[in-house]
Protein backbone atom coordinates (compact mmCIF):
# COMPACT_ATOMS: atom_id res chain seq x y z
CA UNK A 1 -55.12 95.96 50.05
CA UNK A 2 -54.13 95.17 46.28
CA UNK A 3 -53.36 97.93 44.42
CA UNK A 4 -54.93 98.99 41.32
CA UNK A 5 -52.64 99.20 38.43
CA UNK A 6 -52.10 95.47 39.40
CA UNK A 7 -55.83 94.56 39.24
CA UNK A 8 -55.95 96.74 35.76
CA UNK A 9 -52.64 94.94 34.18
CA UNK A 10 -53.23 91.38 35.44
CA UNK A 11 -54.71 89.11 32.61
CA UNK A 12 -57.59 86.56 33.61
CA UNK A 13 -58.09 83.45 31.45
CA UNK A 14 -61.18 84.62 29.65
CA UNK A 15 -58.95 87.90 28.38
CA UNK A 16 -56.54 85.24 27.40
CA UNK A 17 -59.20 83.22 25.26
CA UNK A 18 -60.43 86.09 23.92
CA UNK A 19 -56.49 87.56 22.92
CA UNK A 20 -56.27 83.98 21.25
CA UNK A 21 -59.38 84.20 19.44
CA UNK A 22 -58.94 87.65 17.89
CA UNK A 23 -55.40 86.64 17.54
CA UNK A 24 -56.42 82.97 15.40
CA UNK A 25 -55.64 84.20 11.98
CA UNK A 26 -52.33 85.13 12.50
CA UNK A 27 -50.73 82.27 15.59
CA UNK A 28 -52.81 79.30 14.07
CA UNK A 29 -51.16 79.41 10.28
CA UNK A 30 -47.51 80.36 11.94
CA UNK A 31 -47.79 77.56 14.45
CA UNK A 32 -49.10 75.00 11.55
CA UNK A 33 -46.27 76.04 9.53
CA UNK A 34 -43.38 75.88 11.93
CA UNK A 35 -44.51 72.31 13.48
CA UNK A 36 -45.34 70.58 10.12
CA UNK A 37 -41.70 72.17 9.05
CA UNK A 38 -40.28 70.22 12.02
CA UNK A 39 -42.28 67.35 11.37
CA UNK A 40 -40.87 67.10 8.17
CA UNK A 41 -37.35 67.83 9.68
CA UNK A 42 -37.71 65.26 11.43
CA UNK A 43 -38.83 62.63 9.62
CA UNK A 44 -36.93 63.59 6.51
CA UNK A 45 -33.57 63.87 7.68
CA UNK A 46 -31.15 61.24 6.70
CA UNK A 47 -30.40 58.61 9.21
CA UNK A 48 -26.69 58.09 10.35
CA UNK A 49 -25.27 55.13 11.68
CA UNK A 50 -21.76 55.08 13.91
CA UNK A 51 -19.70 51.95 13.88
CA UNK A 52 -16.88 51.49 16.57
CA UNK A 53 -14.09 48.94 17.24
CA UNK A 54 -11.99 48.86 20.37
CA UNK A 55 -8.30 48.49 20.27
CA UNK A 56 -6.01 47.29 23.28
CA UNK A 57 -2.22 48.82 23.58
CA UNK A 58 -0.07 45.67 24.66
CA UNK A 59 2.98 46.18 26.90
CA UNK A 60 6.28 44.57 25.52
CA UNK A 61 6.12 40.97 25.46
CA UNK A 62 9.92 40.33 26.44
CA UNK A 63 10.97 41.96 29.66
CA UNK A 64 12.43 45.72 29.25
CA UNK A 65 15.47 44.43 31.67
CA UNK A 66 16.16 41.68 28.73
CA UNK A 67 15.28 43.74 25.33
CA UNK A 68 14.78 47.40 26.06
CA UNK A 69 13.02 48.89 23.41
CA UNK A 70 14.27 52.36 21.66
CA UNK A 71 10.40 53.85 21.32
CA UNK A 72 10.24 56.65 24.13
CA UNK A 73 7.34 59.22 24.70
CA UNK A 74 4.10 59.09 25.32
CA UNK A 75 1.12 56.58 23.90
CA UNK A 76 -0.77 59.53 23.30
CA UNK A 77 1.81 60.77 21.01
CA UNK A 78 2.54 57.96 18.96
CA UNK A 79 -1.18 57.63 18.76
CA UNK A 80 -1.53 61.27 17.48
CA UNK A 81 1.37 60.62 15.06
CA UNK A 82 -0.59 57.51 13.32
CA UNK A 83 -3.75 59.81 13.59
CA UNK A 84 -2.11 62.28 11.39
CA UNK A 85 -1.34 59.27 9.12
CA UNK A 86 -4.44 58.35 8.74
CA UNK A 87 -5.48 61.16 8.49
CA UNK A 88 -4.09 62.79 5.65
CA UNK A 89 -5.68 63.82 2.59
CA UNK A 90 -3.70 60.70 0.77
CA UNK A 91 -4.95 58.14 2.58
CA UNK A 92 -8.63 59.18 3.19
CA UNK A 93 -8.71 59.68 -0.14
CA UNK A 94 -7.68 56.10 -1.07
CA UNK A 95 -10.23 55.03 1.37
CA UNK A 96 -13.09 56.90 -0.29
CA UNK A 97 -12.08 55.52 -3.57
CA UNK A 98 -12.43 51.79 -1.99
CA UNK A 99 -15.28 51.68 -0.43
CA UNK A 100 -17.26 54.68 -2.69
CA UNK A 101 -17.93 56.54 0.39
CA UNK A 102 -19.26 59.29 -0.93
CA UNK A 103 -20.39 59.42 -4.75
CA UNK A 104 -19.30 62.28 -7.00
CA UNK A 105 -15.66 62.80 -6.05
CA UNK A 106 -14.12 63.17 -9.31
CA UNK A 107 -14.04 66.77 -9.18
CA UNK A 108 -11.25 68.19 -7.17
CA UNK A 109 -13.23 70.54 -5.09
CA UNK A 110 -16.17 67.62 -4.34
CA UNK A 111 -13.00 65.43 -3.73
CA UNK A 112 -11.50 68.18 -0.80
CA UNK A 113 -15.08 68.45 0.67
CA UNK A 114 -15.45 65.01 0.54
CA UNK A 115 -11.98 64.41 3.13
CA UNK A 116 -12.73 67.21 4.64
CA UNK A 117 -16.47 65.39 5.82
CA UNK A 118 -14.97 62.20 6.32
CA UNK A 119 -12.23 63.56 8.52
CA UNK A 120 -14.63 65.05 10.90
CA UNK A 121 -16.70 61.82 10.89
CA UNK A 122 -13.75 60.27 12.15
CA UNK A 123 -13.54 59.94 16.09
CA UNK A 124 -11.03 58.63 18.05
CA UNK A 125 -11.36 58.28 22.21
CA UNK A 126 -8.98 57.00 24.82
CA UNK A 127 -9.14 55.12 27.69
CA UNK A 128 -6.92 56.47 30.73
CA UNK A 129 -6.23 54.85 33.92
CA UNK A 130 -3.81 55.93 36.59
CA UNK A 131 -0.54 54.49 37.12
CA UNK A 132 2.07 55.11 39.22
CA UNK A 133 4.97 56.70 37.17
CA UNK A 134 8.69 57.74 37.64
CA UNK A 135 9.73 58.15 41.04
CA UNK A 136 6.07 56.91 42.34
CA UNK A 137 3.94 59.76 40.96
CA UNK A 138 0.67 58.96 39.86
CA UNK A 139 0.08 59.65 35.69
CA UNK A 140 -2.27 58.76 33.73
CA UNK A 141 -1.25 55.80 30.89
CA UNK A 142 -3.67 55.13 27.51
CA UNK A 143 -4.24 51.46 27.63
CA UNK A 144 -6.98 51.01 24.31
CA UNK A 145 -8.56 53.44 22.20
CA UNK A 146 -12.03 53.67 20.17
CA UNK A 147 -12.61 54.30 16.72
CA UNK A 148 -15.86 55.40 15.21
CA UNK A 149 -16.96 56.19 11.91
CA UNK A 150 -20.19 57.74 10.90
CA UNK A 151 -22.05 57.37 7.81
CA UNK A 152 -25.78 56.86 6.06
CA UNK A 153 -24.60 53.66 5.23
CA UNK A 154 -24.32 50.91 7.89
CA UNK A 155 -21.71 49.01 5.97
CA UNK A 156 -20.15 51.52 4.34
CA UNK A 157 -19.80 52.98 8.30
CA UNK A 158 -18.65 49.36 9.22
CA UNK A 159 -16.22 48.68 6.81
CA UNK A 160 -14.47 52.10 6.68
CA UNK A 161 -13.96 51.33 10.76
CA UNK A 162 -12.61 48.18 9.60
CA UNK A 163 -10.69 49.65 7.06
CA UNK A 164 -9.28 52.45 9.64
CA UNK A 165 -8.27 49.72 12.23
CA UNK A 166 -5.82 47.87 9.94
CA UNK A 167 -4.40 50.78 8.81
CA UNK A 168 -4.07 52.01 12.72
CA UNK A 169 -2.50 48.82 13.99
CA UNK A 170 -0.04 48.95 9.95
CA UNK A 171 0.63 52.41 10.76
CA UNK A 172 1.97 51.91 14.34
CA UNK A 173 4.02 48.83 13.53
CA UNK A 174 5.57 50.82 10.30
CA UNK A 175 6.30 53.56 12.48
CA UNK A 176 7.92 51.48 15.36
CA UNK A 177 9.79 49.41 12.80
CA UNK A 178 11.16 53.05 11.35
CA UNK A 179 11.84 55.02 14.29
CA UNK A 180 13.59 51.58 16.19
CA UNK A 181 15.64 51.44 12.89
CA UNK A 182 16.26 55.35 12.86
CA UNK A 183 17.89 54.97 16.18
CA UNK A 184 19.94 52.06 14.69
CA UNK A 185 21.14 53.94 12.06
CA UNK A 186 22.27 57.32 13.87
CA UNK A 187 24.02 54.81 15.88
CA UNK A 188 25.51 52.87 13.24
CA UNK A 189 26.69 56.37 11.81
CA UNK A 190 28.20 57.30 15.14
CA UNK A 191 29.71 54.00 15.62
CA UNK A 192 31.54 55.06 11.97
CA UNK A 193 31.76 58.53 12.68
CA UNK A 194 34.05 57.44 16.03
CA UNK A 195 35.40 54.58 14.13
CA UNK A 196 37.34 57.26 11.63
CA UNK A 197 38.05 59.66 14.30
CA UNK A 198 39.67 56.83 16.63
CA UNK A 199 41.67 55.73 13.60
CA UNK A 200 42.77 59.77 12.61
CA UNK A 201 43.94 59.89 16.27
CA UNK A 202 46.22 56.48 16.03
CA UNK A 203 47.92 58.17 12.98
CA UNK A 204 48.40 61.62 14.35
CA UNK A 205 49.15 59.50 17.52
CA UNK A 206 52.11 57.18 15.37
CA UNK A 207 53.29 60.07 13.88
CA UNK A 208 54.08 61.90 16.88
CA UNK A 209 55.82 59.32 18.58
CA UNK A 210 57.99 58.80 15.84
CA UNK A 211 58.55 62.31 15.74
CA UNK A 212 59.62 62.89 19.61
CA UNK A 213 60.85 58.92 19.88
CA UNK A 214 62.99 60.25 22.08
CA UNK A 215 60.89 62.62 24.19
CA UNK A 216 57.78 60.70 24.57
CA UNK A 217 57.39 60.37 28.60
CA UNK A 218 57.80 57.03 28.76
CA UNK A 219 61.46 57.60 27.84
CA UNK A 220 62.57 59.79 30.36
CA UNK A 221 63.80 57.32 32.74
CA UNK A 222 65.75 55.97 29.85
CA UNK A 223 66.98 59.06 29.01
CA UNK A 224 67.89 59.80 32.73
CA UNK A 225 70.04 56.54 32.84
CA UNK A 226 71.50 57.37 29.30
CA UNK A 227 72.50 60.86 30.37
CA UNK A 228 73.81 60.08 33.71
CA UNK A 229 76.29 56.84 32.03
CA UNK A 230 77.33 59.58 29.24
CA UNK A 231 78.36 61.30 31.79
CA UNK A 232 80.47 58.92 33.48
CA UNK A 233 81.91 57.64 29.88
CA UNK A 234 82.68 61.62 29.10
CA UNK A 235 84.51 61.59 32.46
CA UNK A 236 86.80 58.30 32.19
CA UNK A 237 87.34 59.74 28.42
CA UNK A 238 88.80 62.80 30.08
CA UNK A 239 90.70 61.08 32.47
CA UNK A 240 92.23 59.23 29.58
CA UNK A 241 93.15 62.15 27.76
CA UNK A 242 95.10 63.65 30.51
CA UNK A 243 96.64 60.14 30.81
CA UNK A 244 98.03 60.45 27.32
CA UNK A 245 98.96 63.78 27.87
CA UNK A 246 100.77 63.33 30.55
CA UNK A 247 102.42 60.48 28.62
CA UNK A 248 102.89 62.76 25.71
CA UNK A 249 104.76 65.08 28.03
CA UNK A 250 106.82 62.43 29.13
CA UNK A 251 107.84 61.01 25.80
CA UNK A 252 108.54 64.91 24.31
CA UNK A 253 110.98 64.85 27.64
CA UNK A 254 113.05 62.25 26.96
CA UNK A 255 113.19 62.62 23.48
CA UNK A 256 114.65 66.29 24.61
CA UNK A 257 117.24 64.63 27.06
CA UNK A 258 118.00 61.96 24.19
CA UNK A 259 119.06 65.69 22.25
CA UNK A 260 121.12 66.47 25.62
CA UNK A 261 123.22 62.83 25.12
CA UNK A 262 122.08 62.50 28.69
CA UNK A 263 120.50 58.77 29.68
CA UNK A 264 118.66 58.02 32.66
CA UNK A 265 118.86 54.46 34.47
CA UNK A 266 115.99 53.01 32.48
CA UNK A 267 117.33 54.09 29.08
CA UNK A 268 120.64 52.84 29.73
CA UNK A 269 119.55 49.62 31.39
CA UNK A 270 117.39 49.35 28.09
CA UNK A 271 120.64 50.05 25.42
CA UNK A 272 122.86 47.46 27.65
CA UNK A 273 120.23 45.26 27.42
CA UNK A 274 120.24 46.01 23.29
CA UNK A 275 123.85 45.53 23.32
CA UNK A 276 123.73 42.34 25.19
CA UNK A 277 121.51 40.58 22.55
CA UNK A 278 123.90 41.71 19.95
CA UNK A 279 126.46 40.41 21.61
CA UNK A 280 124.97 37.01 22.75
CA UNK A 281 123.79 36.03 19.01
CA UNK A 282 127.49 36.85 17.92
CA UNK A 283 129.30 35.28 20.18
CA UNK A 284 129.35 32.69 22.81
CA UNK A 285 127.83 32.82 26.68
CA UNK A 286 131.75 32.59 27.60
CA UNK A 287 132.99 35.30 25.69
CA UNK A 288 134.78 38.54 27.38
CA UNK A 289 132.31 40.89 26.09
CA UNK A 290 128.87 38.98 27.14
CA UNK A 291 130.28 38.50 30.02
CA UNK A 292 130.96 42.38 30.99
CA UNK A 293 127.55 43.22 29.34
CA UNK A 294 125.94 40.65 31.80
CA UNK A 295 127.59 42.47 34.64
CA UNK A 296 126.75 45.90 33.78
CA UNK A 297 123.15 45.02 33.37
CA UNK A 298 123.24 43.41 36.91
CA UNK A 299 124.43 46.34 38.21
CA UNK A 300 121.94 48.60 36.37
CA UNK A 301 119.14 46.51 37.38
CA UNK A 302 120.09 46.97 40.72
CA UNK A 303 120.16 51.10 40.23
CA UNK A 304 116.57 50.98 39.18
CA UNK A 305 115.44 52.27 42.44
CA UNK A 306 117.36 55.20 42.04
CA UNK A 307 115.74 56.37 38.49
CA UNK A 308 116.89 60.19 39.20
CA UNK A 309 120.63 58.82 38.60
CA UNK A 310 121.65 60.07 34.90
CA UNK A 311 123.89 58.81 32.73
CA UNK A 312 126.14 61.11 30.08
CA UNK A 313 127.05 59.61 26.60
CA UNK A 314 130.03 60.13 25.35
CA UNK A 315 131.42 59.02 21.72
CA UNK A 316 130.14 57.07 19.28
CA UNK A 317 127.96 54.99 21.06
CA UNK A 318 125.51 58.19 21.91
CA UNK A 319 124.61 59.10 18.73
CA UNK A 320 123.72 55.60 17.50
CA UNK A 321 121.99 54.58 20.39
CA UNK A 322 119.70 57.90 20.84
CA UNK A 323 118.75 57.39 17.31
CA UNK A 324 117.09 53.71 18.05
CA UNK A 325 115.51 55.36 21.29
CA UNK A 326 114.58 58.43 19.57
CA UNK A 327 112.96 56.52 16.69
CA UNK A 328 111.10 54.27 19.27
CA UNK A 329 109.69 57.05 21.62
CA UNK A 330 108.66 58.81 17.88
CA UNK A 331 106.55 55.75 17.31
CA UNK A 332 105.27 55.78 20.62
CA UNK A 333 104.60 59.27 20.72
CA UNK A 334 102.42 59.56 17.46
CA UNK A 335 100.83 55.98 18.96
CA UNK A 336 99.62 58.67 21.56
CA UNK A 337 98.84 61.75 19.61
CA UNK A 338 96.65 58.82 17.23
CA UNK A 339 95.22 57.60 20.80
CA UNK A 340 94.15 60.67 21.81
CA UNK A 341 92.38 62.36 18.81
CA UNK A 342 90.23 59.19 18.74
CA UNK A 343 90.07 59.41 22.31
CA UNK A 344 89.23 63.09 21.48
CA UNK A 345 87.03 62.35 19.24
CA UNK A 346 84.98 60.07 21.58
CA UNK A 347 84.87 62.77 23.58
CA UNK A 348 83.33 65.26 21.78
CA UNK A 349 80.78 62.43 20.49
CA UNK A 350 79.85 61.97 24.49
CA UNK A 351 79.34 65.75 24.73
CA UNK A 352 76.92 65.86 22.04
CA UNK A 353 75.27 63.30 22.90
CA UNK A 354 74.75 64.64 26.75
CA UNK A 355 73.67 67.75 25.05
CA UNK A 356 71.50 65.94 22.92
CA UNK A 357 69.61 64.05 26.25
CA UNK A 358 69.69 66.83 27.99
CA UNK A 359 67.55 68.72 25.19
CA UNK A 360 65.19 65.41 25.59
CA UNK A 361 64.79 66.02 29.28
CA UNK A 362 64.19 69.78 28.64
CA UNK A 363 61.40 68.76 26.05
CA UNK A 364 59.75 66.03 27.25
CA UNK A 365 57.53 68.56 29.74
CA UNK A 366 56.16 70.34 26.47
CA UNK A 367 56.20 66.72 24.57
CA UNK A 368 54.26 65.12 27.08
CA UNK A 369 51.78 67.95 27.39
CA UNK A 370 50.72 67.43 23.59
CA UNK A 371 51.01 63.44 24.33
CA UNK A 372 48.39 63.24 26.91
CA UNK A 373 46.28 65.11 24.95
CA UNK A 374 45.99 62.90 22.30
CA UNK A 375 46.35 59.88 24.72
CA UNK A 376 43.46 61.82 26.76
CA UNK A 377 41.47 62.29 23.11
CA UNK A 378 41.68 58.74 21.92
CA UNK A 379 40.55 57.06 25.35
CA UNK A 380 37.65 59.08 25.24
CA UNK A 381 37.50 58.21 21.61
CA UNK A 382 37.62 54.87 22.70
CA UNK A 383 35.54 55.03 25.25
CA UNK A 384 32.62 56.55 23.51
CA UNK A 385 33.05 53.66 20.56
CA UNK A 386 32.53 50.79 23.19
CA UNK A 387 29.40 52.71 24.89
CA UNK A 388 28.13 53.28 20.90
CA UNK A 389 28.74 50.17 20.11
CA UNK A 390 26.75 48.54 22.77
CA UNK A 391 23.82 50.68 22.37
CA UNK A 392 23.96 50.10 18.69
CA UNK A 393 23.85 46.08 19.67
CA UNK A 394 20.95 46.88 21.62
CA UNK A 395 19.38 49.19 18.98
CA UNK A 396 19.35 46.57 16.53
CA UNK A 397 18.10 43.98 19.11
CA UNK A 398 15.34 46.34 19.60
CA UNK A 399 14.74 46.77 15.71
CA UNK A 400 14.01 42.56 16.00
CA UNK A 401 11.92 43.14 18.72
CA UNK A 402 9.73 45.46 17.02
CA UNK A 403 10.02 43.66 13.54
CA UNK A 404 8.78 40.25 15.41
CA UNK A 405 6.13 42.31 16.99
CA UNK A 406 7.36 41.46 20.70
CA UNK A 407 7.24 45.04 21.67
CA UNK A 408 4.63 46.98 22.62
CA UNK A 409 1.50 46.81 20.06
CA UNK A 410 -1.99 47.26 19.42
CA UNK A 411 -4.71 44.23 19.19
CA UNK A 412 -8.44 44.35 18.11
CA UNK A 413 -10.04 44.03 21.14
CA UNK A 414 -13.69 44.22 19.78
CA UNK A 415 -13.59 44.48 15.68
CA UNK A 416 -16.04 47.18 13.80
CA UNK A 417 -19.56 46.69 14.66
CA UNK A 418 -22.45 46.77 12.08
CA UNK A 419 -24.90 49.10 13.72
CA UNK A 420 -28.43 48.56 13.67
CA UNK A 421 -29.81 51.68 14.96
CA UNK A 422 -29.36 55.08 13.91
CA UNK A 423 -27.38 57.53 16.03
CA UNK A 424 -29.16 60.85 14.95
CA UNK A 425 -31.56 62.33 14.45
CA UNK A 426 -33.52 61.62 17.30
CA UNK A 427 -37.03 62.75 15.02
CA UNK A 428 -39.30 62.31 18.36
CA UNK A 429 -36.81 65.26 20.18
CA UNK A 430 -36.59 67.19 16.85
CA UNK A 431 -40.80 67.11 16.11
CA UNK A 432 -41.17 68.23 20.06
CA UNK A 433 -38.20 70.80 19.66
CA UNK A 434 -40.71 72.25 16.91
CA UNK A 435 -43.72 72.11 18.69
CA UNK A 436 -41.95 73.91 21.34
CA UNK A 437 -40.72 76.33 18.98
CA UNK A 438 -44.03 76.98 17.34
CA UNK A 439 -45.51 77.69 20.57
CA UNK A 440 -42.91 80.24 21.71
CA UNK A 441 -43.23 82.23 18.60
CA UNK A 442 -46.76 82.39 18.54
CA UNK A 443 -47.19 83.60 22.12
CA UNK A 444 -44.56 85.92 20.66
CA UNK A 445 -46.01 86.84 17.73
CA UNK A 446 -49.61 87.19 19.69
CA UNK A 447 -47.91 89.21 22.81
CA UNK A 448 -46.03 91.79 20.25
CA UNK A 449 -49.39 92.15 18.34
CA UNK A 450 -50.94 93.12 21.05
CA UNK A 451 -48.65 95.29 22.62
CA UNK A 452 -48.75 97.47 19.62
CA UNK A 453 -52.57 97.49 18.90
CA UNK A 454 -54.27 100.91 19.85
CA UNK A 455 -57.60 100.00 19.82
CA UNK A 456 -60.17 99.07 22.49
CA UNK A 457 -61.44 95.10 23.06
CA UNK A 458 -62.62 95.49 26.33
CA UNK A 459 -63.60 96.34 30.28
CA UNK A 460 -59.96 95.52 30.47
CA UNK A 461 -58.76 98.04 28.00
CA UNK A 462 -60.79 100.72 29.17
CA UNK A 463 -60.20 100.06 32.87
CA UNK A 464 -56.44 100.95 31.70
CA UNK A 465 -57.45 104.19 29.98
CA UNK A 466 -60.00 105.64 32.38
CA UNK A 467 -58.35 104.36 35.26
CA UNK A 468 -61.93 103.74 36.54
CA UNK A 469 -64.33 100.93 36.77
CA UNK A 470 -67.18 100.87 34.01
CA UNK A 471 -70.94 100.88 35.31
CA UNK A 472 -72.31 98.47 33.37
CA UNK A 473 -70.69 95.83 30.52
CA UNK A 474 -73.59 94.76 27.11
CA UNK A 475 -72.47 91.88 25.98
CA UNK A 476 -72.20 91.32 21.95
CA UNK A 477 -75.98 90.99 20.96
CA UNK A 478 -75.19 88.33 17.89
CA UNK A 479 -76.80 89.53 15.18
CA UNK A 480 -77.88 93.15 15.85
């Protein structure tokens, strides 16, 4: 069974007629108003025409494996780097100027609104597809790009586009050209940079070998050898000194028997054979006294294998004769002492110098620490030169690539259109937009109207006060 209330509250059609009709004056001149407002929106509203172009990105023309280029990063970002080229208040301004896009731009503010507009009627979309990236990952790679530009005028829309494209496809071969010959540059100033250092290294490097000529590594073998024949010279010098020693000995003994008039077999073999000369250039090979000298020198000759035998001098021949052997063992003897101090003399020269190469074997350790090092630093040095230097070859290989355009660049693919057809507004959408608006606010209007009216139209109304059905309903009697 339906309920009451729900009877009471539920409007009927005729109710809904008759809301409308008391209602007329206010919904008909609000709906009127708000439709023929949209109308007019609609049909007033300044057309605006969108012209695009389509630009392809080109991969590198040469091979990478050939001519690698120096351009890393992503499309996307190079892209957003021209963008903000562009972009910038400079060059839309410049653009405006051109073309007149937009009259009245002399004043500074008008001029900022004016970039400010065009910037936002600038629109830039790309096209991604999926590649397979480093390693086999899928990515996803920018391969062209739209530009649009909107404006009231269809050339002026076309021709900005146009305009926008050239300086797109100028911007990104400026910018390539600049950042390939950036990287040339920082290379070119490393190259220089290890250039100078190499060449700082070779003097420090000169200097310290002719510092420690004689410690450098490379010399220790040398050295060695050196140390080990000074050695054996320092020990035949020694041997040599106690030679003339002894001999020195000797000589000081004789000369002290020669004191004693005492003459061993050699020294008297010696004066006989003194005296024999004499005698033979005085007097004949016949004569008495050659003769007996001959005979006593035979005779000493044959005592020479008994040289402990000594002799004793007596008269005047001693004197005379130890004289003549004392002179001659004097001149012998400082022979010796001269002999030695040079021999001496040598000697003490070999111990320095031993000293002297055994200091170089002590330092060479320490020296050829400090010698690697800067060995060490300059083949690095080196090193890093030749791997500059090739990149820097292959910098400025990639600087021609990008100045012949064989690197990656962009192409018009379809050049700025001149639209026909308007973009916006869509008048038919924004006239039935109104009407739709105009209806919602008058049911509004009408439903708020009534909710706040106190007075009585109806069976309905009273239905809902009396909560009871009326008997009878008397019509409106028209003129009565």
């Amino acid at each position: 069974m339906e309920h009451p209330e729900s009877t009471e509250n539920r409007l009927e059609i005729g109710d809904l007629i008759a809301i409308a009709r008391r209602r007329r004056l206010v919904w008909i001149p609000l709906f009127l108003v708000i439709f023929a407002t949209s109308l007019a929106l609609a049909y007033t509203l300044p057309s605006i025409y969108q012209s695009s172009s389509t630009i392809l990105i080109e991969l590198q023309e040469i091979p990478p494996d050939i001519v690698s280029t120096t351009i890393g990063g992503y499309v996307e970002a190079r892209l957003s780097a021209v963008e903000q080229r562009i972009n910038s208040s400079e060059s839309l301004a410049s653009i405006i100027k051109k073309f007149s896009v937009y009259p009245d731009t002399q004043d500074p503010a008008a001029e900022a609104e004016a970039i400010a507009t065009m910037r936002s009627s600038i629109l830039r979309e790309s096209s991604v597809v999926n590649v397979a990236g480093p390693g086999g990952a899928p990515a996803l790679a920018t391969v062209s790009f739209t530009l649009t530009f909107e404006h009231e005028n269809p050339a002026i829309a076309q021709q900005v586009t146009s305009e926008l494209v050239t300086r797109y496809l100028a911007a990104n071969t400026r910018n390539r050209v600049e950042k390939a010959s950036e990287v040339s540059r920082f290379l070119s100033d490393e190259a220089d940079r290890l250039t100078h250092a190499l060449e700082e290294i070779d003097t420090k490097l000169a200097a310290f070998k002719e510092a420690h000529v004689n410690q450098l590594p490379d010399n220790a073998d040398m050295n060695r050898r050196l140390m080990e024949t000074t050695e054996s010279n320092l020990a035949r010098s020694e041997q040599r000194i106690q030679a003339l020693d002894d001999r020195k000995r000797e000589i000081e003994a004789r000369m002290g028997e020669l004191n004693s008039n005492r003459l061993t077999v050699g020294d008297m073999l010696e004066l006989k054979r003194s005296e024999l000369a004499q005698a033979e250039s005085r007097y004949s090979e016949i004569h008495p006294d050659v003769r007996n000298l001959r005979k006593e020198v035979r005779e000493l000759e044959a005592q020479m294998n008994d040289p402990s035998k000594v002799y004793v001098i007596e008269g005047q021949a001693a004197p005379a004769y130890n004289s003549r052997l004392t002179a001659t063992l004097q001149s012998e003897l400082q022979e010796i002492i001269g002999n030695r101090n040079v021999e001496i003399a040598a000697r003490d020269e070999l111990k320095g110098k031993l000293e002297e190469y055994a200091q170089r074997m002590l330092a060479t350790p320490a020296v050829e620490k400090e010698y690697q090092q800067l060995v060490f630093d300059r083949d690095n040095t080196l090193t890093g030169l030749r791997n500059i230097k090739q990149k820097l070859a292959e910098a400025q290989l990639a600087v021609q690539l990008e100045l012949e355009s064989k690197g990656e660049k962009l192409t018009i693919a379809q050049p700025a259109t001149l639209p026909t057809e308007p973009i916006r507004p869509n008048r038919p959408a924004v006239a039935l937009l109104g009407l739709v608006l105009a209806i919602a606010l008058c049911i509004a209007l009408v439903a708020l109207l009534e909710r706040i009216d106190t007075a009585v139209h109806g069976s309905r109304d009273i239905r809902r006060i009396m909560h009871a059905q009326p008997i009878a309903s008397i019509p409106v009697i028209p003129g009565a």
